[in-house]
Protein backbone atom coordinates (compact mmCIF):
# COMPACT_ATOMS: atom_id res chain seq x y z
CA UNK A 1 123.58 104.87 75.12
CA UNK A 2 123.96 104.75 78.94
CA UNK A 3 125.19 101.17 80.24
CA UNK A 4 122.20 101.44 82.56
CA UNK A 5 120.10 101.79 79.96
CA UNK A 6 121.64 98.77 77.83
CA UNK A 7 121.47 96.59 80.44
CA UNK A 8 117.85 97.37 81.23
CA UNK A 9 117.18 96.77 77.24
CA UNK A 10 119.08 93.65 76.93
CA UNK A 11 116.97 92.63 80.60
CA UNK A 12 113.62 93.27 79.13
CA UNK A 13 113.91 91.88 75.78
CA UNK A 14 116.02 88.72 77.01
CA UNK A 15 116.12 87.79 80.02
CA UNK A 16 112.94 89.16 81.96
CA UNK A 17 110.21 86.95 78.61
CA UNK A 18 112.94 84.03 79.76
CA UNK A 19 111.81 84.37 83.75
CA UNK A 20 108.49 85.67 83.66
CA UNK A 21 107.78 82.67 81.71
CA UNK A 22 108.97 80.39 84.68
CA UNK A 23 106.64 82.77 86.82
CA UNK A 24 109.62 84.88 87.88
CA UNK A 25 111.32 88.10 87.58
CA UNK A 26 114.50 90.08 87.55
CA UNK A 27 115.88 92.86 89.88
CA UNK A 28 118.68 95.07 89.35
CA UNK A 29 120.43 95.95 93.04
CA UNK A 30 123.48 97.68 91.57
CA UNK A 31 125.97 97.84 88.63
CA UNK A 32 129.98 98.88 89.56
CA UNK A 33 133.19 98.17 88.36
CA UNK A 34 131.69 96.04 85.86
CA UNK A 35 130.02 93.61 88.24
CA UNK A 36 126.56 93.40 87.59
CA UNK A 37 124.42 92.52 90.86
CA UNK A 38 120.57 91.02 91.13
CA UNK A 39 118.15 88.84 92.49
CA UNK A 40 115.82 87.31 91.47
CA UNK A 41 112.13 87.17 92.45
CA UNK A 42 108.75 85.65 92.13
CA UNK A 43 108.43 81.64 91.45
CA UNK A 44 112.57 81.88 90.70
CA UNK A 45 113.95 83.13 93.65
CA UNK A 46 115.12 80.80 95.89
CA UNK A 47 114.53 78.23 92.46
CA UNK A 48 117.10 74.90 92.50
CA UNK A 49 117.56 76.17 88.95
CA UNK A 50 118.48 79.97 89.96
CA UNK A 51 122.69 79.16 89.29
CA UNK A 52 121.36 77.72 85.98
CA UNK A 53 119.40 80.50 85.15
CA UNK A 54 122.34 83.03 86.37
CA UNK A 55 125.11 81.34 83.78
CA UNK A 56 122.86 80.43 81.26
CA UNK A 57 120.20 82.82 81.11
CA UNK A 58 121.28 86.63 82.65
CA UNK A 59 125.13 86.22 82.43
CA UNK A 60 125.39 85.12 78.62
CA UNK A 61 123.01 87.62 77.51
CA UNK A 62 124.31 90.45 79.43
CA UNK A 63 128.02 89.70 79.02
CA UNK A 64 127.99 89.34 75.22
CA UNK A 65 125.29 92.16 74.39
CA UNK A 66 126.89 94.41 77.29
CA UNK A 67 130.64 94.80 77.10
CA UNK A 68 130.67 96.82 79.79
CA UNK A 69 129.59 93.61 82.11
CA UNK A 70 132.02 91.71 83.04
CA UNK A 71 130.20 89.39 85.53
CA UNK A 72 126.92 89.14 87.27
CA UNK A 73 126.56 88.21 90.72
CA UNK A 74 122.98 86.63 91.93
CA UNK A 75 122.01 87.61 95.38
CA UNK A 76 120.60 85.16 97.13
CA UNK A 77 117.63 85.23 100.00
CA UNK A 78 114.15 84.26 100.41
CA UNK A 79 111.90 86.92 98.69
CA UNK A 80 108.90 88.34 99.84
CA UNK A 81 106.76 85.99 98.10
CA UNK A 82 108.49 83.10 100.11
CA UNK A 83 107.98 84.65 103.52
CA UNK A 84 104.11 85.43 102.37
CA UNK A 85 103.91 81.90 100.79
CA UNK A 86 105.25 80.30 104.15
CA UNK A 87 103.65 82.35 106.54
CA UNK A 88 99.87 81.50 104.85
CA UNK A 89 101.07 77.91 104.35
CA UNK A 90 101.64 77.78 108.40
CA UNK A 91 98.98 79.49 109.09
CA UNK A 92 96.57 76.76 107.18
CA UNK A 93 95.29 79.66 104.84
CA UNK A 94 96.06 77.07 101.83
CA UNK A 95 93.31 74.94 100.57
């Protein structure tokens, strides 16, 4: 089987029921040299709990059901969501 396609397995049966739960998500921005790197999105991005969820959650899954990870590297910025959340918020379009 394709890494790629191992790590996307291992992502949607582990890790992705994990975050979606929390109202988040995972994305995939690229895979080389065994570095593994993401973000993450929705209600987790930008989460005080997002190195937490990088050790706990995406690295020990991937790293033991993976050997071809060796590490995973979270990217870190304000999603989309944020920016939209923030830009209503100052806008008084919350209730």
């Amino acid at each position: 089987m394709e890494v790629m396609n191992k790590i996307y397995k291992v992502i949607d049966t582990s890790v992705r029921p994990y975050l979606q739960g929390h109202g988040g998500d995972i994305q995939v921005l690229d895979f080389t040299d065994g570095i593994l790197r993401f973000k993450l999105t929705g209600m987790c991005s930008n989460c005080p709990s997002s190195l937490f969820t990088t050790e706990d959650i995406v690295k020990k899954e991937l790293t033991e059901q993976v050997e071809e990870v060796k590490e995973v590297r979270l990217e870190a910025g304000v999603s989309d969501e944020m920016i939209d959340f923030a830009k209503r918020l100052l806008r008084h379009e919350l209730g």
